[in-house]
N, C-alpha and C. Protein backbone atom coordinates (compact mmCIF):
# COMPACT_ATOMS: atom_id res chain seq x y z
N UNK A 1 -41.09 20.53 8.44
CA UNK A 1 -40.82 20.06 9.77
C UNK A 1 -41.54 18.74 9.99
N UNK A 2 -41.06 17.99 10.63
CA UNK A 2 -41.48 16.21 10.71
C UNK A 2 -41.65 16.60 12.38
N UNK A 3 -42.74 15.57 12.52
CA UNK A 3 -43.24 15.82 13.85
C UNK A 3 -43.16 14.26 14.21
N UNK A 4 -42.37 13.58 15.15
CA UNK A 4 -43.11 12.73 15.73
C UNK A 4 -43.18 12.24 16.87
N UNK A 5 -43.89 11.11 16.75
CA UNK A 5 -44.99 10.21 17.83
C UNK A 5 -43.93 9.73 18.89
N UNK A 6 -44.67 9.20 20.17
CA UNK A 6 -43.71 8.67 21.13
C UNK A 6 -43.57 7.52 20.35
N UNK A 7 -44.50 6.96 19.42
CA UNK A 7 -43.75 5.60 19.44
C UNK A 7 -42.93 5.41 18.09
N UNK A 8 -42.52 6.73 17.45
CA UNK A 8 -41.50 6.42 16.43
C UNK A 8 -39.82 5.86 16.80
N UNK A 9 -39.39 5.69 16.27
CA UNK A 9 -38.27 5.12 16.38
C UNK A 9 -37.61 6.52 15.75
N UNK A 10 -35.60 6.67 16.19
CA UNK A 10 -34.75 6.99 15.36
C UNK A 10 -34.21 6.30 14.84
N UNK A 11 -33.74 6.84 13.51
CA UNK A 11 -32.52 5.76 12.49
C UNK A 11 -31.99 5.72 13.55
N UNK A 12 -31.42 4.31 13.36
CA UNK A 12 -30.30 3.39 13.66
C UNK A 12 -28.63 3.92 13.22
N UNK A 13 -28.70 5.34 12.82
CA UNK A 13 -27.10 5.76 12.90
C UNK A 13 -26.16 5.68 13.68
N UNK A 14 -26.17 5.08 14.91
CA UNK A 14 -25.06 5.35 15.87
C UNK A 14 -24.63 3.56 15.43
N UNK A 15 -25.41 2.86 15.51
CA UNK A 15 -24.99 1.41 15.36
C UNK A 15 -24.48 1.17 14.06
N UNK A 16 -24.81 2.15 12.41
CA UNK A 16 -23.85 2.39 11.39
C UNK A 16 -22.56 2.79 11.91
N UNK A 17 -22.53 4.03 12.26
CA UNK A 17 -21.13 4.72 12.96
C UNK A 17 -20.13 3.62 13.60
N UNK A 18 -20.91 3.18 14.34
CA UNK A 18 -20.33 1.75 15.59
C UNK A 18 -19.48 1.01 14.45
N UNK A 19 -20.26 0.55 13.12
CA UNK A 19 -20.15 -0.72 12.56
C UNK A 19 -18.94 -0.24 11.81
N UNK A 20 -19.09 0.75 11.28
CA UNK A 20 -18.20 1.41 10.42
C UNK A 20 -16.48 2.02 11.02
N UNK A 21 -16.66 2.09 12.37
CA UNK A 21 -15.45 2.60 13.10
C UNK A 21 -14.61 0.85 13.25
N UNK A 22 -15.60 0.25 13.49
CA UNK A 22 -14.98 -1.44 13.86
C UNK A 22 -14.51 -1.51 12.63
N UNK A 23 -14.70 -2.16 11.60
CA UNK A 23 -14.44 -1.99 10.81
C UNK A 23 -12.94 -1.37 10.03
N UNK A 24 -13.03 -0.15 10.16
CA UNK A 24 -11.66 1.05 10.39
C UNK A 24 -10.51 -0.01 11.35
N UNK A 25 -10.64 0.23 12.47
CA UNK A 25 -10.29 -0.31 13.10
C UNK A 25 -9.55 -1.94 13.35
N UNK A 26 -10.58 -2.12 13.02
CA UNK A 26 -9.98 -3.75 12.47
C UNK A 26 -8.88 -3.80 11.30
N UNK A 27 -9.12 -3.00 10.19
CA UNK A 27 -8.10 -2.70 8.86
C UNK A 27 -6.67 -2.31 9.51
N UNK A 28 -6.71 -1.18 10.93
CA UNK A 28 -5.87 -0.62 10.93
C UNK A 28 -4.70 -1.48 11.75
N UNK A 29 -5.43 -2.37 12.71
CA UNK A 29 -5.04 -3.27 13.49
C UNK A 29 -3.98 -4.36 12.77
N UNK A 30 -4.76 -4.92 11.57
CA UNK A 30 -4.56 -5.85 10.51
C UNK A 30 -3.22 -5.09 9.42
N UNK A 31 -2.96 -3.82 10.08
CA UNK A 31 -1.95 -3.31 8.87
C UNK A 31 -0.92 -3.42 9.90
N UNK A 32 -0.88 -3.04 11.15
CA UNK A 32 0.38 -2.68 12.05
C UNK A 32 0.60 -4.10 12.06
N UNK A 33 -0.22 -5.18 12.10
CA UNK A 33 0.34 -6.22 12.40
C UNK A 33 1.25 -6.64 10.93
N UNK A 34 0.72 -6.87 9.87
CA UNK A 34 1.34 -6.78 9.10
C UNK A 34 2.70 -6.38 8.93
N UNK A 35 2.89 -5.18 9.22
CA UNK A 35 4.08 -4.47 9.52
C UNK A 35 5.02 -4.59 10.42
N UNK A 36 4.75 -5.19 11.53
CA UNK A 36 5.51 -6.36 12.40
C UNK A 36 6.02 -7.37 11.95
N UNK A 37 5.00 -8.21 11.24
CA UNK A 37 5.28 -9.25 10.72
C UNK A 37 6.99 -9.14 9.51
N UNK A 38 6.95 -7.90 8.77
CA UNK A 38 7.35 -7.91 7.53
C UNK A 38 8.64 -7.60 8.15
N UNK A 39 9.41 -7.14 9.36
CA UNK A 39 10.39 -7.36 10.13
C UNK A 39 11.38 -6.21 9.37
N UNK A 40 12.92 -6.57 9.82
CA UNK A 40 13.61 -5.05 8.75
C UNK A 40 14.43 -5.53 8.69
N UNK A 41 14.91 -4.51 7.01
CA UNK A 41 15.52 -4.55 5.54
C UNK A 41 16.69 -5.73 6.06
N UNK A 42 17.56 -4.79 7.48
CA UNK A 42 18.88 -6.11 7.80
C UNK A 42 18.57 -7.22 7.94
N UNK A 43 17.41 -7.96 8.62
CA UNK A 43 16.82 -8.78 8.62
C UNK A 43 17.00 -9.84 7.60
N UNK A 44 16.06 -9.25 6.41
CA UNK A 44 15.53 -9.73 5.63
C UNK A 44 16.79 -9.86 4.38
N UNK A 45 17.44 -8.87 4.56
CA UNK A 45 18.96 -8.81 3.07
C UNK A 45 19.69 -7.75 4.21
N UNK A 46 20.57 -9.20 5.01
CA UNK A 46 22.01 -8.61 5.56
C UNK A 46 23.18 -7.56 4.25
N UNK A 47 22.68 -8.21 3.00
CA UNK A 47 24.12 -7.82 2.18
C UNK A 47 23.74 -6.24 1.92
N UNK A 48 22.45 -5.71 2.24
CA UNK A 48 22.15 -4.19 1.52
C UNK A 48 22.56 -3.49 3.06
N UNK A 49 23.35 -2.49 1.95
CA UNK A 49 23.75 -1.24 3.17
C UNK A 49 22.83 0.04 3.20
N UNK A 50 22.25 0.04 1.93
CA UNK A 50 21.04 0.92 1.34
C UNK A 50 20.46 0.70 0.06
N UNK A 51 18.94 1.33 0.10
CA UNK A 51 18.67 1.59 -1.09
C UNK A 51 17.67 2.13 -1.45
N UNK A 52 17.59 2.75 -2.48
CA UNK A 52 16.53 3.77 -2.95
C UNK A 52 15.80 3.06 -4.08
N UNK A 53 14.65 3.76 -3.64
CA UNK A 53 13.28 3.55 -4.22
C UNK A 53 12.54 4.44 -5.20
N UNK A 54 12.64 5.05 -6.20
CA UNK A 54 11.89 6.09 -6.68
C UNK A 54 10.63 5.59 -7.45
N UNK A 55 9.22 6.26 -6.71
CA UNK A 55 7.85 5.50 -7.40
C UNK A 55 7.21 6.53 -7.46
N UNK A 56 6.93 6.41 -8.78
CA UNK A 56 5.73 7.33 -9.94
C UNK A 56 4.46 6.45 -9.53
N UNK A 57 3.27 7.03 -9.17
CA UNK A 57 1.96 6.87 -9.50
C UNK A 57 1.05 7.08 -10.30
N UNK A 58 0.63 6.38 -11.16
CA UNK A 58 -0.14 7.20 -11.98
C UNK A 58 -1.73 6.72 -11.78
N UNK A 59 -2.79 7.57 -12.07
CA UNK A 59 -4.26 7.69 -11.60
C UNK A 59 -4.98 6.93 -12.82
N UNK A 60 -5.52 5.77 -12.06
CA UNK A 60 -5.94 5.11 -13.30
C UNK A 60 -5.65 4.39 -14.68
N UNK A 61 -6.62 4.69 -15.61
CA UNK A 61 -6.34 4.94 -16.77
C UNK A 61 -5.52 5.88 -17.97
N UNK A 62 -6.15 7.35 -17.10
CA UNK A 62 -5.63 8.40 -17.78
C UNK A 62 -4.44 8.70 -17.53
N UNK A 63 -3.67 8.33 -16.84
CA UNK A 63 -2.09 8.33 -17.22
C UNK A 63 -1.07 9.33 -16.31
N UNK A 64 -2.30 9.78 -15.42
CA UNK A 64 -1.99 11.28 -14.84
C UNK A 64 -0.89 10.95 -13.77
N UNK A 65 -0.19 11.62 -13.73
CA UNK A 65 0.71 11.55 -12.34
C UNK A 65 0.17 11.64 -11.11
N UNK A 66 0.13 10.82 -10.15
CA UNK A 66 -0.70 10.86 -8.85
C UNK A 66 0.17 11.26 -7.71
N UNK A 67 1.25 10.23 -7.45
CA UNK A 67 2.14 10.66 -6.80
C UNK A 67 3.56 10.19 -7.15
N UNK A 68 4.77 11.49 -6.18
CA UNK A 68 5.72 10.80 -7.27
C UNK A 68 6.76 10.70 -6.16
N UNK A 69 7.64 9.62 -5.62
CA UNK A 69 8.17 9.76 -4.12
C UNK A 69 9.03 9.29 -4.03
N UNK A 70 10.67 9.20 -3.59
CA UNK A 70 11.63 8.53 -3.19
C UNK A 70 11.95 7.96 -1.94
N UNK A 71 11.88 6.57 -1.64
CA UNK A 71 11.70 6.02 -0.39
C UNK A 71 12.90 5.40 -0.32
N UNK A 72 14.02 5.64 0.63
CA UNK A 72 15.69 5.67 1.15
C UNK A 72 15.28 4.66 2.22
N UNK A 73 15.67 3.56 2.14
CA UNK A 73 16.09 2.65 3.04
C UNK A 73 17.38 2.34 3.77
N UNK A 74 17.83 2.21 4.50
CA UNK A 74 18.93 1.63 5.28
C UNK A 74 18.21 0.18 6.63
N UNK A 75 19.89 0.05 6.41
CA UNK A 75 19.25 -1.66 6.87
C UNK A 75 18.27 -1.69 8.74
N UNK A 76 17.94 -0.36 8.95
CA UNK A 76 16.99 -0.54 10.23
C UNK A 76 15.36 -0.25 10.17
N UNK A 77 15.54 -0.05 8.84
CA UNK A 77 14.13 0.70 8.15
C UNK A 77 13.04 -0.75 8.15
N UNK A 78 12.29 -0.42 8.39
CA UNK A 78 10.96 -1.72 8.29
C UNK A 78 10.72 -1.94 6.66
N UNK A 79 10.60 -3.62 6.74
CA UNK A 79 10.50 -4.13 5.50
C UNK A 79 9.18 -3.96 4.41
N UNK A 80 8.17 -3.68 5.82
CA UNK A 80 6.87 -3.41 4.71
C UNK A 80 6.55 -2.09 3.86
N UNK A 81 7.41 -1.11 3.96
CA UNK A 81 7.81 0.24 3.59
C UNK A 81 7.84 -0.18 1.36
N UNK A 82 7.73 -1.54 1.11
CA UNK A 82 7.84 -2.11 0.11
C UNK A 82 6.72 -2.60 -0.68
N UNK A 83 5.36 -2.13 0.76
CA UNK A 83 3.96 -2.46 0.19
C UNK A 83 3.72 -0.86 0.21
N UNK A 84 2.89 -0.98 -1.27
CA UNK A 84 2.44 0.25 -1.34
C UNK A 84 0.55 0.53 -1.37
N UNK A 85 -0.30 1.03 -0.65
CA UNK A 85 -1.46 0.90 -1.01
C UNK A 85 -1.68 1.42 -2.59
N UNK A 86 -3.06 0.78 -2.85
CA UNK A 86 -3.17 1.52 -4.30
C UNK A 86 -4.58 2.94 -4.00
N UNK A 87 -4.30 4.19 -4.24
CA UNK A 87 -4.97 5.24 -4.36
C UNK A 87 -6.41 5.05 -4.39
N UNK A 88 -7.02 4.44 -4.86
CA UNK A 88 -8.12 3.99 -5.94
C UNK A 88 -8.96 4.27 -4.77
N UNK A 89 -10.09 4.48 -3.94
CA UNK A 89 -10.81 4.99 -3.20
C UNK A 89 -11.65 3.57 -2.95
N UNK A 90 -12.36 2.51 -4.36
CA UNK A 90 -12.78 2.01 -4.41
C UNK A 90 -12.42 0.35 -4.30
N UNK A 91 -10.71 0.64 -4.22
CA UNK A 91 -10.24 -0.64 -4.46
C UNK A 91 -10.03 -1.68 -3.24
N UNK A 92 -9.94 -3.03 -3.29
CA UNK A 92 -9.80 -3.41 -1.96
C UNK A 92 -8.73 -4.66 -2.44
N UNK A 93 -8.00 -4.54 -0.73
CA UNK A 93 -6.85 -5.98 -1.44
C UNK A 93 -5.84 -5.37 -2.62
N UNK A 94 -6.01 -4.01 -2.76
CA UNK A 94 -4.72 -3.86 -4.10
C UNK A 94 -3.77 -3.65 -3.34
N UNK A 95 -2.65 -3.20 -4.30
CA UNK A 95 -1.58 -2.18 -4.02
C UNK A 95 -0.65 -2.68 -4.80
N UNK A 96 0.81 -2.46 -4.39
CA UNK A 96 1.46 -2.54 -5.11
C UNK A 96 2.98 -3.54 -3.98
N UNK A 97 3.72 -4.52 -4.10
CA UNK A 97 4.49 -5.01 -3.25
C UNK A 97 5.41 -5.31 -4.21
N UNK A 98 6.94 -4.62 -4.00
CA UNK A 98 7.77 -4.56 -4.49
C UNK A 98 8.95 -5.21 -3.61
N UNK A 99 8.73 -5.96 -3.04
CA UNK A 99 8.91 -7.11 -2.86
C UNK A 99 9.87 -8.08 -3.31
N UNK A 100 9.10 -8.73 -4.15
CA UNK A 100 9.55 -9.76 -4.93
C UNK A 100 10.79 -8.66 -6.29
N UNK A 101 10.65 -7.49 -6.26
CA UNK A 101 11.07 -6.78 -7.36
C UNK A 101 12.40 -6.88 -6.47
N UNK A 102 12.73 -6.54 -4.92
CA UNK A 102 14.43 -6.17 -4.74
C UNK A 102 14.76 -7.62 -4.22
N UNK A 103 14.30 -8.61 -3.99
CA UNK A 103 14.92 -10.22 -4.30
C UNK A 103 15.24 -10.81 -5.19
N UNK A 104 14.25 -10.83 -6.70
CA UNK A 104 14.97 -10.63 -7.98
C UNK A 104 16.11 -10.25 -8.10
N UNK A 105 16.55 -8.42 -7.85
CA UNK A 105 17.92 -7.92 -7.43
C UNK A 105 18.99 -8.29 -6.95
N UNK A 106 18.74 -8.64 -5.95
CA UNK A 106 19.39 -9.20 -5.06
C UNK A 106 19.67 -10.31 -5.01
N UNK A 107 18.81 -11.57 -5.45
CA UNK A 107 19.74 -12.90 -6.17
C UNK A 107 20.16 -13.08 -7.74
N UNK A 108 20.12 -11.91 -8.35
CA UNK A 108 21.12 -11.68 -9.25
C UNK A 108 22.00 -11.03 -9.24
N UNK A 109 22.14 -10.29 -7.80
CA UNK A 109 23.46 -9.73 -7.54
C UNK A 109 23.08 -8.09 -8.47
N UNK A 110 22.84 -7.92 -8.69
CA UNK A 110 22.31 -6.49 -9.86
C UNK A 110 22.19 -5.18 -8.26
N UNK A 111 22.54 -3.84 -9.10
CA UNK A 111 22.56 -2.48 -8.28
C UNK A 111 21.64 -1.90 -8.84
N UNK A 112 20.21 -2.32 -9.78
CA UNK A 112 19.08 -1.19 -9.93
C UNK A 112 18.77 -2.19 -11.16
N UNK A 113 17.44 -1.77 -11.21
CA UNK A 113 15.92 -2.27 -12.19
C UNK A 113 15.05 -1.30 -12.26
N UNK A 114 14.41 -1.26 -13.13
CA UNK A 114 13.30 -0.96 -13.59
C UNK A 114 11.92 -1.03 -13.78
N UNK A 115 11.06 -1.01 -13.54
CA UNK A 115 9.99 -1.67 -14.27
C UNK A 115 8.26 -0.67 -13.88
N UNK A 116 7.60 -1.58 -14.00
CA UNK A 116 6.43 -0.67 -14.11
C UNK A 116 4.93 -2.05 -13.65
N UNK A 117 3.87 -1.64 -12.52
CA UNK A 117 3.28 -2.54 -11.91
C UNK A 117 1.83 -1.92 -12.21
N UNK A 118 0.63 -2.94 -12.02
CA UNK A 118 -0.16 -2.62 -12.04
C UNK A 118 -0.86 -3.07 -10.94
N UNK A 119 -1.97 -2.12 -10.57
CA UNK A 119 -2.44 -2.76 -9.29
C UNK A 119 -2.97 -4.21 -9.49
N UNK A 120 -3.05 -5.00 -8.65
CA UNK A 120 -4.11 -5.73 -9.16
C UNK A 120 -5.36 -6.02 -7.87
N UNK A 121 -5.99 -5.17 -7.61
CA UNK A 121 -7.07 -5.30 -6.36
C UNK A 121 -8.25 -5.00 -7.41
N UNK A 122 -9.47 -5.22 -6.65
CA UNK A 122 -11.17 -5.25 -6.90
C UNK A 122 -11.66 -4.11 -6.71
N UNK A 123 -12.27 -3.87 -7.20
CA UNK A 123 -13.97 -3.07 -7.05
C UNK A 123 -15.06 -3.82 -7.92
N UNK A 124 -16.22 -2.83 -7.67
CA UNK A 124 -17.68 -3.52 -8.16
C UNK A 124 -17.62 -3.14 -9.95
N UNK A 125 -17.00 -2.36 -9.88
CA UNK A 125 -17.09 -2.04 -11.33
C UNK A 125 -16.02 -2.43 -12.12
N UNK A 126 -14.92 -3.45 -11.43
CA UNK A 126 -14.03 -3.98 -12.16
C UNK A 126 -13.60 -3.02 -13.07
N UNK A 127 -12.99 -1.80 -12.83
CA UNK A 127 -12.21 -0.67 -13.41
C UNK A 127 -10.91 -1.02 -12.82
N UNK A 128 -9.79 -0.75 -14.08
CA UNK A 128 -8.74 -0.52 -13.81
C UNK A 128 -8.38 0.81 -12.82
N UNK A 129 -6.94 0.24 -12.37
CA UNK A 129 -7.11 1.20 -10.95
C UNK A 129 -5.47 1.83 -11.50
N UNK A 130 -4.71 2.47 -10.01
CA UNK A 130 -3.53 3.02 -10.77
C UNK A 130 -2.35 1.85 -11.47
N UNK A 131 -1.63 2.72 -11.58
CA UNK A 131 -0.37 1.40 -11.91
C UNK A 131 1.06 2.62 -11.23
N UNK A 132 2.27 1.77 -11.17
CA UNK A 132 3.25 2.73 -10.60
C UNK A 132 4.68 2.38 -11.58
N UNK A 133 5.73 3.56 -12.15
CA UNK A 133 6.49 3.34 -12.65
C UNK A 133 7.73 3.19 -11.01
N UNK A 134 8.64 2.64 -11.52
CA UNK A 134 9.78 2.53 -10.40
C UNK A 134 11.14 2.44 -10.78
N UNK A 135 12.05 2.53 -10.00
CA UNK A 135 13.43 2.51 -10.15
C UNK A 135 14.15 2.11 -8.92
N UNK A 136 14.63 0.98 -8.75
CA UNK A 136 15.26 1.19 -7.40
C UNK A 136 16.34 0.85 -7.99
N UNK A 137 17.33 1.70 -6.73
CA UNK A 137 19.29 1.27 -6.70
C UNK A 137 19.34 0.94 -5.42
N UNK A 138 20.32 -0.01 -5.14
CA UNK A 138 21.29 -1.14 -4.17
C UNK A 138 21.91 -0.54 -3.92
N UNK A 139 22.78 -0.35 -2.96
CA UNK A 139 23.99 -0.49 -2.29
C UNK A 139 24.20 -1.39 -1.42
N UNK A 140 25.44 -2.54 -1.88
CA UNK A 140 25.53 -3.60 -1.25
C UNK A 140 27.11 -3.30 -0.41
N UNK A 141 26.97 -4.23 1.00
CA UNK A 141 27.97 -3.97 1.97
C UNK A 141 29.26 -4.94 1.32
């Protein structure tokens, strides 16, 4: 049992908590806006009537399946639905923006690709983080 004095002080935890919710907060602020910004699919490619997304995650290094998800667009769906965070607990600034992958598509006129991404965000220990396999198909109007 710790006993103390009138003139001890308590940790300073509520002003961590404080710092740490701002913080939160600010990220979360900085994502919706984002997501405003990135506007939708008709918007951005009048010619797609739909299209599917299928993305494998895998954990790291070891190869493991993390997550595995099909994301169906139609042309009212929001465009940032194309950034993906990366898992990694530790990582900052990653993810994955597939993006540039259905404009490729789409100014070659092409109905599906392939390919496979790696994150590319930071940590302190400069460890590789996940990577994601993908597949998307077009349907053009």
């Amino acid at each position: 049992m710790t006993i103390r004095t009138s003139g001890q002080q308590k940790p300073a935890r509520k002003n961590t908590r404080r710092n740490i919710n701002t913080e939160k907060n600010a990220r979360r602020l900085d994502l919706i806006q984002k997501r405003l910004d990135a506007g939708l699919l008709s918007e951005r490619f009048p010619q797609i009537s739909s299209m599917a997304i299928h993305v494998i995650q895998f954990y790291g290094m070891t190869g493991h399946v993390f997550v595995e998800r099909t994301i169906n667009m139609v042309p009212g769906s929001n465009f940032y639905l194309l950034h993906m965070t990366c898992m990694e607990g530790k990582c900052h600034d990653g993810g994955f923006d597939l993006t540039s992958k259905v404009e490729e598509l789409v100014r070659n006129n092409r109905k599906s690709g392939k390919g496979r991404m790696l994150c590319g965000g930071e940590d302190s220990a400069g460890a590789s983080h996940s990577s994601i396999s993908y597949d998307i198909s077009i349907k053009y109007s």
